[in-house]
PDB file of N, CA and C in Angstrom:
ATOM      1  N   UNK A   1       1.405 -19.882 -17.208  1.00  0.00           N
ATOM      2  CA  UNK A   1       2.074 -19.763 -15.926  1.00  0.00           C
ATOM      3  C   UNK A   1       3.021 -18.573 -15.968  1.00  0.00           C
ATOM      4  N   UNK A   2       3.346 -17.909 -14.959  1.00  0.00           N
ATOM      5  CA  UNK A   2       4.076 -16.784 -14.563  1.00  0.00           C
ATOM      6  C   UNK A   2       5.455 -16.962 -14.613  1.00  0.00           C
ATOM      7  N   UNK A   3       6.118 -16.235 -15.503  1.00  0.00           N
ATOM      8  CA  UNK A   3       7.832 -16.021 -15.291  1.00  0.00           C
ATOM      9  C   UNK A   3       8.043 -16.142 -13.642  1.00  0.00           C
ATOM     10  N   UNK A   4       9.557 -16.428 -13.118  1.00  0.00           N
ATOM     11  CA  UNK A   4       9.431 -16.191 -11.755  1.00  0.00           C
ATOM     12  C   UNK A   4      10.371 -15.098 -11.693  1.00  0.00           C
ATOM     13  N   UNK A   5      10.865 -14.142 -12.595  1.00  0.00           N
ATOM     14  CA  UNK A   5      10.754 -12.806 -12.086  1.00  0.00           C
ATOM     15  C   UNK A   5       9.757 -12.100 -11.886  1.00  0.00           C
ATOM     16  N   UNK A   6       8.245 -12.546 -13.200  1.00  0.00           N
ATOM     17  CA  UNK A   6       7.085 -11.303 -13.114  1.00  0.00           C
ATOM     18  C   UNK A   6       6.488 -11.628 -11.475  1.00  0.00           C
ATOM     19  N   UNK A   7       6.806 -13.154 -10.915  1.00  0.00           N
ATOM     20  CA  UNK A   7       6.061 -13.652  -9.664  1.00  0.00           C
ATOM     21  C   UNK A   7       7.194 -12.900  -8.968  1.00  0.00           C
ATOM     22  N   UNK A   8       8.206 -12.969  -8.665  1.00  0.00           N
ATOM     23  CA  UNK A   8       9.097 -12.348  -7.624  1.00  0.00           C
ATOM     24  C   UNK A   8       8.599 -10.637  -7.446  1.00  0.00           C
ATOM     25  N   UNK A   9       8.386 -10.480  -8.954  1.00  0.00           N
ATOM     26  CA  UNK A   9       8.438  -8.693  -8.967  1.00  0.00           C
ATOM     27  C   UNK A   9       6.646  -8.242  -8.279  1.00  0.00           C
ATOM     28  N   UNK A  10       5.851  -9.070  -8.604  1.00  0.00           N
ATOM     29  CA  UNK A  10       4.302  -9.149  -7.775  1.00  0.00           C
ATOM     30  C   UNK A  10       4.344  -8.813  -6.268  1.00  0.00           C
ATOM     31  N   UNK A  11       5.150  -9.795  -6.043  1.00  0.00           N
ATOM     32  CA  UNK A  11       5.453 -10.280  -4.343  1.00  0.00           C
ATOM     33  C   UNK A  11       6.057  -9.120  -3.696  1.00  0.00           C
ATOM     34  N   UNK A  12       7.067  -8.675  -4.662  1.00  0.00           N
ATOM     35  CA  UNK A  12       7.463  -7.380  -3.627  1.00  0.00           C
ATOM     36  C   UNK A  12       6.879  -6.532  -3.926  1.00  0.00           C
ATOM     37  N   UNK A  13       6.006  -6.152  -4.751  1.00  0.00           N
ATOM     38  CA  UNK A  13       4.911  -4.672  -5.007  1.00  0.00           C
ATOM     39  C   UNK A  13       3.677  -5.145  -4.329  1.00  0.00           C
ATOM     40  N   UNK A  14       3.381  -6.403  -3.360  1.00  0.00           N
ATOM     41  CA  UNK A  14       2.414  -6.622  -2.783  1.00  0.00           C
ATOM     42  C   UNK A  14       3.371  -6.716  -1.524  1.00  0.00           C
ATOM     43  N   UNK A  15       4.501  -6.820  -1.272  1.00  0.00           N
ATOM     44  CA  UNK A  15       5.048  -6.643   0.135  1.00  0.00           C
ATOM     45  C   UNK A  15       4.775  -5.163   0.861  1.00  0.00           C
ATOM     46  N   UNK A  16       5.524  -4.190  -1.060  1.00  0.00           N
ATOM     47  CA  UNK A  16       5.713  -2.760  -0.767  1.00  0.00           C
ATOM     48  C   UNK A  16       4.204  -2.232  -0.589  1.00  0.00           C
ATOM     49  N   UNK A  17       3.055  -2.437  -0.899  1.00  0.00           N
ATOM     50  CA  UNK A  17       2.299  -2.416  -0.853  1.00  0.00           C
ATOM     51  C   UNK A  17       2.224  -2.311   0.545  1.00  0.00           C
ATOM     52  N   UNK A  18       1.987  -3.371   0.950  1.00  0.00           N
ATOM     53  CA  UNK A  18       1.312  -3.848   2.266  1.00  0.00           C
ATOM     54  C   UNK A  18       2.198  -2.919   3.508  1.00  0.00           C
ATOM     55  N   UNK A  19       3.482  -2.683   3.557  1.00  0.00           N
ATOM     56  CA  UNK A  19       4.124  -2.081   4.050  1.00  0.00           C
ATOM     57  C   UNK A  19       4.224  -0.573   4.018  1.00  0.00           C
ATOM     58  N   UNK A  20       4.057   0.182   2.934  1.00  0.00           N
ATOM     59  CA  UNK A  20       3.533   1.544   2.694  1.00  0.00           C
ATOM     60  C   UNK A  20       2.333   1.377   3.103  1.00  0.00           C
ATOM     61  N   UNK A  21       1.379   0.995   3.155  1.00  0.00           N
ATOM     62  CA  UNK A  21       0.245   1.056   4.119  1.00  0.00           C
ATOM     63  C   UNK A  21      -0.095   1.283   5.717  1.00  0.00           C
ATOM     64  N   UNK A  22       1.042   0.147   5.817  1.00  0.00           N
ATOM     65  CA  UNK A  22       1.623   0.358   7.523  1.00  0.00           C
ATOM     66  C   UNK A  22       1.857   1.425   7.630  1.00  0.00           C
ATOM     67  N   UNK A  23       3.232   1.896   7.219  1.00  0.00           N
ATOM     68  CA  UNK A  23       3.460   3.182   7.563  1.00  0.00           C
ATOM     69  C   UNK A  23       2.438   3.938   7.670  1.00  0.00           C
ATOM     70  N   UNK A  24       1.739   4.067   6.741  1.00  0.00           N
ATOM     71  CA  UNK A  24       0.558   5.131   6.501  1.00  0.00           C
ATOM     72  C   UNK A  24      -0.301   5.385   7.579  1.00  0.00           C
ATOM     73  N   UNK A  25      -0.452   3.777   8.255  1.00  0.00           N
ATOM     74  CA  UNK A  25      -1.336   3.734   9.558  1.00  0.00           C
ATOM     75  C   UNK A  25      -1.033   4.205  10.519  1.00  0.00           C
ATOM     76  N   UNK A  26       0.675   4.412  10.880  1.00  0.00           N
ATOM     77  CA  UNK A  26       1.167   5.210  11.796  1.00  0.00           C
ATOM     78  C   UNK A  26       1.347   6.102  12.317  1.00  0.00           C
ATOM     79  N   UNK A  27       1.453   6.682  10.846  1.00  0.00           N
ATOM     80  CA  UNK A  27       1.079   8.411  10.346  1.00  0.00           C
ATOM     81  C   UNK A  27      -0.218   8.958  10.781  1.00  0.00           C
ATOM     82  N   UNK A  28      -0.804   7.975   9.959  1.00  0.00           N
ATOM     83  CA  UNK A  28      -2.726   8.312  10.443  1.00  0.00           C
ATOM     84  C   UNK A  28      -3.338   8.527  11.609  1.00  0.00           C
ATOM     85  N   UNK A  29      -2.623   7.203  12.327  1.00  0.00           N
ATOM     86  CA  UNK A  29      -3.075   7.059  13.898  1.00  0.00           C
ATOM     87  C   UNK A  29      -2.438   8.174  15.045  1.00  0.00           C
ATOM     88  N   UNK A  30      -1.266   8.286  14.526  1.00  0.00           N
ATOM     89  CA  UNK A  30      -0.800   9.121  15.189  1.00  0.00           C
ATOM     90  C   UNK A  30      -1.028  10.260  15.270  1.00  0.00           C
ATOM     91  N   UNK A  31      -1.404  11.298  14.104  1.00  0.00           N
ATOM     92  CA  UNK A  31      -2.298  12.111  13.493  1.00  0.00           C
ATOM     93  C   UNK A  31      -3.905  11.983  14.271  1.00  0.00           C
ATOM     94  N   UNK A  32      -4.270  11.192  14.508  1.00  0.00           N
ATOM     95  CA  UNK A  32      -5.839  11.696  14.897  1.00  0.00           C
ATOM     96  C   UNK A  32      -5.745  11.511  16.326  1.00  0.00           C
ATOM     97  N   UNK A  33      -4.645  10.637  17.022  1.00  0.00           N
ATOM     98  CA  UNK A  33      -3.705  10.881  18.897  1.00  0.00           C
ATOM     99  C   UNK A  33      -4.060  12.059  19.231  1.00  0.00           C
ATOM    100  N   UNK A  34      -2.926  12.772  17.911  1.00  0.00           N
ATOM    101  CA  UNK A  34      -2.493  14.555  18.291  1.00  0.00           C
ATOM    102  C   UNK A  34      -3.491  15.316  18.666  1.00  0.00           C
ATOM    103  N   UNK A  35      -4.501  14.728  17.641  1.00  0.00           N
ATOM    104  CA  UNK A  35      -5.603  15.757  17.501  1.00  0.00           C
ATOM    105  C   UNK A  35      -6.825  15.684  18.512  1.00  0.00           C
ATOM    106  N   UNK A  36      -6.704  14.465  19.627  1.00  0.00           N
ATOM    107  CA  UNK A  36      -7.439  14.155  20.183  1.00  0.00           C
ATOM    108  C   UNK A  36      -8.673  13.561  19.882  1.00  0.00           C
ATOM    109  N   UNK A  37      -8.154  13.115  18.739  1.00  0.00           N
ATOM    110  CA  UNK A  37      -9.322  12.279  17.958  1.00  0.00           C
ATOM    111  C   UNK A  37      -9.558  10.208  18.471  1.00  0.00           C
ATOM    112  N   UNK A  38     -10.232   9.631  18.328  1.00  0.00           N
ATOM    113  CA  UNK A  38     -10.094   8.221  18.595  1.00  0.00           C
ATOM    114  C   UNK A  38      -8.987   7.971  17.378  1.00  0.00           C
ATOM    115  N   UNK A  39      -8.044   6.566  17.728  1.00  0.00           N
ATOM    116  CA  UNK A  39      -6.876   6.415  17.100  1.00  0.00           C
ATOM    117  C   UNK A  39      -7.950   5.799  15.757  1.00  0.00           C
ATOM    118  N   UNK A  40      -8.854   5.037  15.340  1.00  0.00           N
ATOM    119  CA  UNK A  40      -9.473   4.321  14.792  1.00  0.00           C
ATOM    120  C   UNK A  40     -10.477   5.375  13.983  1.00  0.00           C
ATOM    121  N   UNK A  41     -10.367   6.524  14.062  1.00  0.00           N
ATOM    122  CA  UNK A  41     -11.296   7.416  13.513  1.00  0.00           C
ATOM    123  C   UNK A  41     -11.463   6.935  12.290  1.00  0.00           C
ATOM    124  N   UNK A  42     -10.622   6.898  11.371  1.00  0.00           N
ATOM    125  CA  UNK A  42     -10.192   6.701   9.845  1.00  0.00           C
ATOM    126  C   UNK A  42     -11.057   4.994   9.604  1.00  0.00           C
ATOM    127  N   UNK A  43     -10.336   4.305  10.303  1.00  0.00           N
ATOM    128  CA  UNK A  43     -11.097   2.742   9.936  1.00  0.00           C
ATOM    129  C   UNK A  43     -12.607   3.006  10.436  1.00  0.00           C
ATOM    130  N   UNK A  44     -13.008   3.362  11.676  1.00  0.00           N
ATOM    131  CA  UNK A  44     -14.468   3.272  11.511  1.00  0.00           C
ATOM    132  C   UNK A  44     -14.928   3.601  10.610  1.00  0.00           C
ATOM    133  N   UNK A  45     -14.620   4.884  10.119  1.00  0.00           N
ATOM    134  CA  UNK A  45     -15.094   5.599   9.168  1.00  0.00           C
ATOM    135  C   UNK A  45     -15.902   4.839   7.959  1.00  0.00           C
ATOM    136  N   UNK A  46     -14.318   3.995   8.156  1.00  0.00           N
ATOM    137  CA  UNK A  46     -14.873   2.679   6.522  1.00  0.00           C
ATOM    138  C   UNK A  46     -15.332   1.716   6.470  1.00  0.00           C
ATOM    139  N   UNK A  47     -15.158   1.480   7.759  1.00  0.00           N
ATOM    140  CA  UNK A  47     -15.845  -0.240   8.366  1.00  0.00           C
ATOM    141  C   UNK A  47     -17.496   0.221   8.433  1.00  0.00           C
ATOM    142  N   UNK A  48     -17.799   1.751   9.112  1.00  0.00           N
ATOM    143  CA  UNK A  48     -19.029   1.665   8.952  1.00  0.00           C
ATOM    144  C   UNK A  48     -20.246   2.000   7.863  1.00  0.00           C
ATOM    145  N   UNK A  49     -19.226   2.564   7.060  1.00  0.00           N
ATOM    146  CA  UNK A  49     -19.699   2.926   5.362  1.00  0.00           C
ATOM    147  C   UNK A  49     -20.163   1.192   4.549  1.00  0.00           C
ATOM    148  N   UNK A  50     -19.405   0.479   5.191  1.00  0.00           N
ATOM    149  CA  UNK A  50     -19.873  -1.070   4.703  1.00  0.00           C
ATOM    150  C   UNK A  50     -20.669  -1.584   5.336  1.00  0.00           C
ATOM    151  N   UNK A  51     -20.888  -1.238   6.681  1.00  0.00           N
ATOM    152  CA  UNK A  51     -21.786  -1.529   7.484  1.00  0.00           C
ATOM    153  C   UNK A  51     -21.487  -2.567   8.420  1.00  0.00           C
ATOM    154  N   UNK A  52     -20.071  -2.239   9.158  1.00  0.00           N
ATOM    155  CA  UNK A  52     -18.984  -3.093   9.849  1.00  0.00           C
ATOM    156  C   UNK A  52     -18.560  -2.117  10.838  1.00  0.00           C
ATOM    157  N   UNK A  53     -17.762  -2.881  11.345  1.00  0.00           N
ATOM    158  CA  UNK A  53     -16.931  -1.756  12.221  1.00  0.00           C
ATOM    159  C   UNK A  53     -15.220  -1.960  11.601  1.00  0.00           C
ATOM    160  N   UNK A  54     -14.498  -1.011  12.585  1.00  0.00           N
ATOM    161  CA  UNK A  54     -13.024  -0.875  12.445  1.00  0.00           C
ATOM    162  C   UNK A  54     -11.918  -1.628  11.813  1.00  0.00           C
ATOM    163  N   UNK A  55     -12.224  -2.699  12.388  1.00  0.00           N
ATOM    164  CA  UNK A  55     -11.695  -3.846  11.642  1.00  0.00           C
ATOM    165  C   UNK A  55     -11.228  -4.536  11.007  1.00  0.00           C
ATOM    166  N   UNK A  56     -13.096  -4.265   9.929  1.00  0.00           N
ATOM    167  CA  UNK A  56     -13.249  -4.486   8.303  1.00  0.00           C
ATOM    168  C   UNK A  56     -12.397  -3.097   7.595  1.00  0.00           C
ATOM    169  N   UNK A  57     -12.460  -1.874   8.078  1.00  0.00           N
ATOM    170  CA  UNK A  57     -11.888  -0.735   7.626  1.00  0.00           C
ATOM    171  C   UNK A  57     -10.405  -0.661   7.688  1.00  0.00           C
ATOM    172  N   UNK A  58      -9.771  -1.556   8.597  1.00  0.00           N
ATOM    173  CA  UNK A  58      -8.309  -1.619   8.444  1.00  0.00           C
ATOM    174  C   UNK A  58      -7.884  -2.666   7.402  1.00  0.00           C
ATOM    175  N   UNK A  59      -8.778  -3.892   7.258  1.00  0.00           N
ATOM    176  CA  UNK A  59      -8.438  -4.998   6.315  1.00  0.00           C
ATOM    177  C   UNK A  59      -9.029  -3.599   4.626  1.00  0.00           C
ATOM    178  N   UNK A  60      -9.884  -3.229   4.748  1.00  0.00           N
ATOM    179  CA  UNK A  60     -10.269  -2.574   3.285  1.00  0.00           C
ATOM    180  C   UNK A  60      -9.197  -1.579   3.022  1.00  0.00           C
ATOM    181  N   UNK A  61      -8.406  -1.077   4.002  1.00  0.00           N
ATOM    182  CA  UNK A  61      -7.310   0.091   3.774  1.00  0.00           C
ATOM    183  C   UNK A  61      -6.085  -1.168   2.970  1.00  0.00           C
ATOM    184  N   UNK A  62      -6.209  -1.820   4.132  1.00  0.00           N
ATOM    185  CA  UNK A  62      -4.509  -2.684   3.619  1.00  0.00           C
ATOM    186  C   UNK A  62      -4.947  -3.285   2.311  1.00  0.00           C
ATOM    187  N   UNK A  63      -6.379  -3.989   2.350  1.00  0.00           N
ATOM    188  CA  UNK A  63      -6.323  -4.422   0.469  1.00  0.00           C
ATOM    189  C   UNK A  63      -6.051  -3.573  -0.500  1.00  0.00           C
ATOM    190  N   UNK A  64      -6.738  -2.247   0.143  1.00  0.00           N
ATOM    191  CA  UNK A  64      -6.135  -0.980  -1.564  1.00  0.00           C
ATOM    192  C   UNK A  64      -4.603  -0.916  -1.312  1.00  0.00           C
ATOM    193  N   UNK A  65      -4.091  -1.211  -0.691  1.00  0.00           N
ATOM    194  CA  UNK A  65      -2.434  -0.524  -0.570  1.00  0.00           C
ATOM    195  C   UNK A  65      -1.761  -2.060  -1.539  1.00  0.00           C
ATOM    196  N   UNK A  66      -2.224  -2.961  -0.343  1.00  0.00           N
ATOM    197  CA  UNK A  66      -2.057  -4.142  -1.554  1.00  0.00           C
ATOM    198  C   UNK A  66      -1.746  -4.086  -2.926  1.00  0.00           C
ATOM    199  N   UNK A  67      -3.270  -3.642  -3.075  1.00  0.00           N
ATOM    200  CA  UNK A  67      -3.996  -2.874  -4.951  1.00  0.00           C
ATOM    201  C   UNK A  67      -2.768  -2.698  -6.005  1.00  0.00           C
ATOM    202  N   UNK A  68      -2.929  -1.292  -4.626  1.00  0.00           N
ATOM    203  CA  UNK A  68      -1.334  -0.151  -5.387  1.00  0.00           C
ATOM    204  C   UNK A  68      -0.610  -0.769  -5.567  1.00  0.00           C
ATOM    205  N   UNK A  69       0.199  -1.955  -4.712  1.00  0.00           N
ATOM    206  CA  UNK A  69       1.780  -2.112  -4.603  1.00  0.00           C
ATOM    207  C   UNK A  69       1.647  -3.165  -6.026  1.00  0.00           C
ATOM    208  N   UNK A  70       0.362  -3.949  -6.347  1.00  0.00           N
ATOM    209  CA  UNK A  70       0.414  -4.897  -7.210  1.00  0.00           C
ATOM    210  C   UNK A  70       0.112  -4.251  -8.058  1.00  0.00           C
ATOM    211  N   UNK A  71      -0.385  -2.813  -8.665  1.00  0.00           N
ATOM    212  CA  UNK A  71      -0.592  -1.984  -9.987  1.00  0.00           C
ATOM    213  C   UNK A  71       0.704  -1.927 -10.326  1.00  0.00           C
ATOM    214  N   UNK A  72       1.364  -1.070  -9.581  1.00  0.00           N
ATOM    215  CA  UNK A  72       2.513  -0.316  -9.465  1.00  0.00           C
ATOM    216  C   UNK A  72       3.844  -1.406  -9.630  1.00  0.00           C
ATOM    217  N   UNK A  73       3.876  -2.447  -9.035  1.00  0.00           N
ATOM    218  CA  UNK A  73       4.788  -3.566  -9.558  1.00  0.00           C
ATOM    219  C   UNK A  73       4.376  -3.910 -11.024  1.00  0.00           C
ATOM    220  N   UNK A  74       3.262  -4.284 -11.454  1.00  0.00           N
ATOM    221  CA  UNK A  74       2.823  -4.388 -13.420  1.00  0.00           C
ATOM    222  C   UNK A  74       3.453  -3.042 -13.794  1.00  0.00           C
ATOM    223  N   UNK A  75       3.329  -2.428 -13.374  1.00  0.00           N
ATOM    224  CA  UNK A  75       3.721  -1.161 -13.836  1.00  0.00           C
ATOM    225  C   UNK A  75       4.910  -1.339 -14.459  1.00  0.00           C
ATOM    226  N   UNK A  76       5.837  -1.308 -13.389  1.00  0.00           N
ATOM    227  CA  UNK A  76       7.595  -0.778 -13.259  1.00  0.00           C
ATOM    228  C   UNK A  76       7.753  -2.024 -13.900  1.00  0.00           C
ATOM    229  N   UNK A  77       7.547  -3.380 -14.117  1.00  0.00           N
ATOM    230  CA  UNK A  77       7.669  -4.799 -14.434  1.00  0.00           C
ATOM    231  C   UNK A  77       7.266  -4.271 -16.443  1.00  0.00           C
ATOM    232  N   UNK A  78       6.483  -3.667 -16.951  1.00  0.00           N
ATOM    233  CA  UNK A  78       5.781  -4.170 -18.066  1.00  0.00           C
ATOM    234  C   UNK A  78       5.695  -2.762 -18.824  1.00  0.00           C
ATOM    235  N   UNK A  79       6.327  -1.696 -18.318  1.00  0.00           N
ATOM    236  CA  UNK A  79       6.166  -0.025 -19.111  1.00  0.00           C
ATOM    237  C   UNK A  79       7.437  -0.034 -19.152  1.00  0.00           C
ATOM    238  N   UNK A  80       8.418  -0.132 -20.373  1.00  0.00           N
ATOM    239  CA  UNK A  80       9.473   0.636 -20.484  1.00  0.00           C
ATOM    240  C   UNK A  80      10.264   1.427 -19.660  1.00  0.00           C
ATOM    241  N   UNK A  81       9.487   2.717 -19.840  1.00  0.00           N
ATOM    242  CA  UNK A  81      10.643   3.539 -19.333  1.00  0.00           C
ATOM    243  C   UNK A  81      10.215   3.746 -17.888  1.00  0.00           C
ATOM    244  N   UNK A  82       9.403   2.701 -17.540  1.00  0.00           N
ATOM    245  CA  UNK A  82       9.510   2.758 -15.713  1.00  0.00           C
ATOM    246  C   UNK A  82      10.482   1.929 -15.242  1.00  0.00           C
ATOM    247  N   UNK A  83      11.040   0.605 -16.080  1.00  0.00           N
ATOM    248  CA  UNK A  83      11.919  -0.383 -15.524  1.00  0.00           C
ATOM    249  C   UNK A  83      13.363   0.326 -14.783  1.00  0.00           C
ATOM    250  N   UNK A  84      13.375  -0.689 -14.293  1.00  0.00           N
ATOM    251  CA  UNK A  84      14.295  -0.233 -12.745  1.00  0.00           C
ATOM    252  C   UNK A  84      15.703  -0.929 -13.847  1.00  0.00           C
ATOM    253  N   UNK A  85      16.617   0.154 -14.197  1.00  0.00           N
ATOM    254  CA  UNK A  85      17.981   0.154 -14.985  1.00  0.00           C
ATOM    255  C   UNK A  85      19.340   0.477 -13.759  1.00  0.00           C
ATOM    256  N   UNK A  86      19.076   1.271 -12.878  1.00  0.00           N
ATOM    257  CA  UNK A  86      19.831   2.073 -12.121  1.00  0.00           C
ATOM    258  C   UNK A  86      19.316   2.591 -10.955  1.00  0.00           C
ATOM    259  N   UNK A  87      19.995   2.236 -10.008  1.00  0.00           N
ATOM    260  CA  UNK A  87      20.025   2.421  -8.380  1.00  0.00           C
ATOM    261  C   UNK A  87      19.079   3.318  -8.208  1.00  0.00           C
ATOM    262  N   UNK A  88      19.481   4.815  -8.623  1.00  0.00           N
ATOM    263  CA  UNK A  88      18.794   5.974  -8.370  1.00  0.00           C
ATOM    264  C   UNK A  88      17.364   5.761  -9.121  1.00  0.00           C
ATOM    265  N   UNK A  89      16.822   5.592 -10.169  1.00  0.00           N
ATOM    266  CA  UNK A  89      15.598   5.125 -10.728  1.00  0.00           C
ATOM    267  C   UNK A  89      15.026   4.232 -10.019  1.00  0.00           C
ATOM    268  N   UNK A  90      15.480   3.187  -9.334  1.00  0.00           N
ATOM    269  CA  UNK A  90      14.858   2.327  -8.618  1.00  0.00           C
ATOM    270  C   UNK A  90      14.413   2.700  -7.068  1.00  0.00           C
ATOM    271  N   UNK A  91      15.695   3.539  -6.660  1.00  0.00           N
ATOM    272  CA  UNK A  91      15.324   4.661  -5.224  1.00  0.00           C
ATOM    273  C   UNK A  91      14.242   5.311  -5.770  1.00  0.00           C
ATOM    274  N   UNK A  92      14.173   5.942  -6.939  1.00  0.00           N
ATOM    275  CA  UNK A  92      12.995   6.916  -6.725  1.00  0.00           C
ATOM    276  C   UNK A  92      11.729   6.248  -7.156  1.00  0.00           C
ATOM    277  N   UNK A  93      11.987   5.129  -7.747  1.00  0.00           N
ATOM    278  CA  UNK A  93      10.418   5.060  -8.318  1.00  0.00           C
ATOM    279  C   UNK A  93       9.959   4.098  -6.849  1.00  0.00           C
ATOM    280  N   UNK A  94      10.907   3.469  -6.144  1.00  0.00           N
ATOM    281  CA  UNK A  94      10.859   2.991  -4.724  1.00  0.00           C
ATOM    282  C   UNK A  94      10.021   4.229  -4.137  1.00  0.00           C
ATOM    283  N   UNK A  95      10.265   5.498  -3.931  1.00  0.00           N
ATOM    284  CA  UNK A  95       9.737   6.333  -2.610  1.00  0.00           C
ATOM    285  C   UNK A  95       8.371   6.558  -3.423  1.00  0.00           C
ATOM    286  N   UNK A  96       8.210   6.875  -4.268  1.00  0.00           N
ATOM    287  CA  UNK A  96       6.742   7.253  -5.422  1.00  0.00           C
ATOM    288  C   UNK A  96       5.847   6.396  -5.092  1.00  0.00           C
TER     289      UNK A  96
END
């Protein structure tokens, strides 16, 4: 069974995860607006590479961000000199 810091520290690298993703979608969408592109360009893209539509391509974006936020929490949780000691280390390995 799981320490309930390594479970606390999961949860928020699958929050940060899930939330750096968002953003990302905002960016994205807003980005293909500008360009006069359909807002969904990016998810079809992937929904139909699986042989889906949009959808499935927004749930397959948010699971890799997921991915990341739960690599990247083992990470900073279980490598030394990634552990979060100090504010500023934790700001930056936060924006990374």
């Amino acid at each position: 069974m799981l320490d309930k810091p390594l479970t606390k520290g999961i949860a928020f690298g699958l929050l940060g995860g899930l939330v750096g993703t968002f953003l990302m979608d905002i960016v994205m969408v807003s980005t293909f607006l500008i360009a006069g592109q359909p807002a969904d360009t990016f998810f079809s893209a992937v929904g139909e590479k699986l042989g889906y539509g949009s959808l499935v391509g927004i749930g397959v974006h948010n699971l890799v961000g997921m991915t990341g936020g739960f690599v990247f929490s083992l990470g900073v949780l279980n490598i030394k000199p990634f552990r979060i000691d100090n504010r500023r280390k934790g700001l930056l390995l936060g924006v990374a």
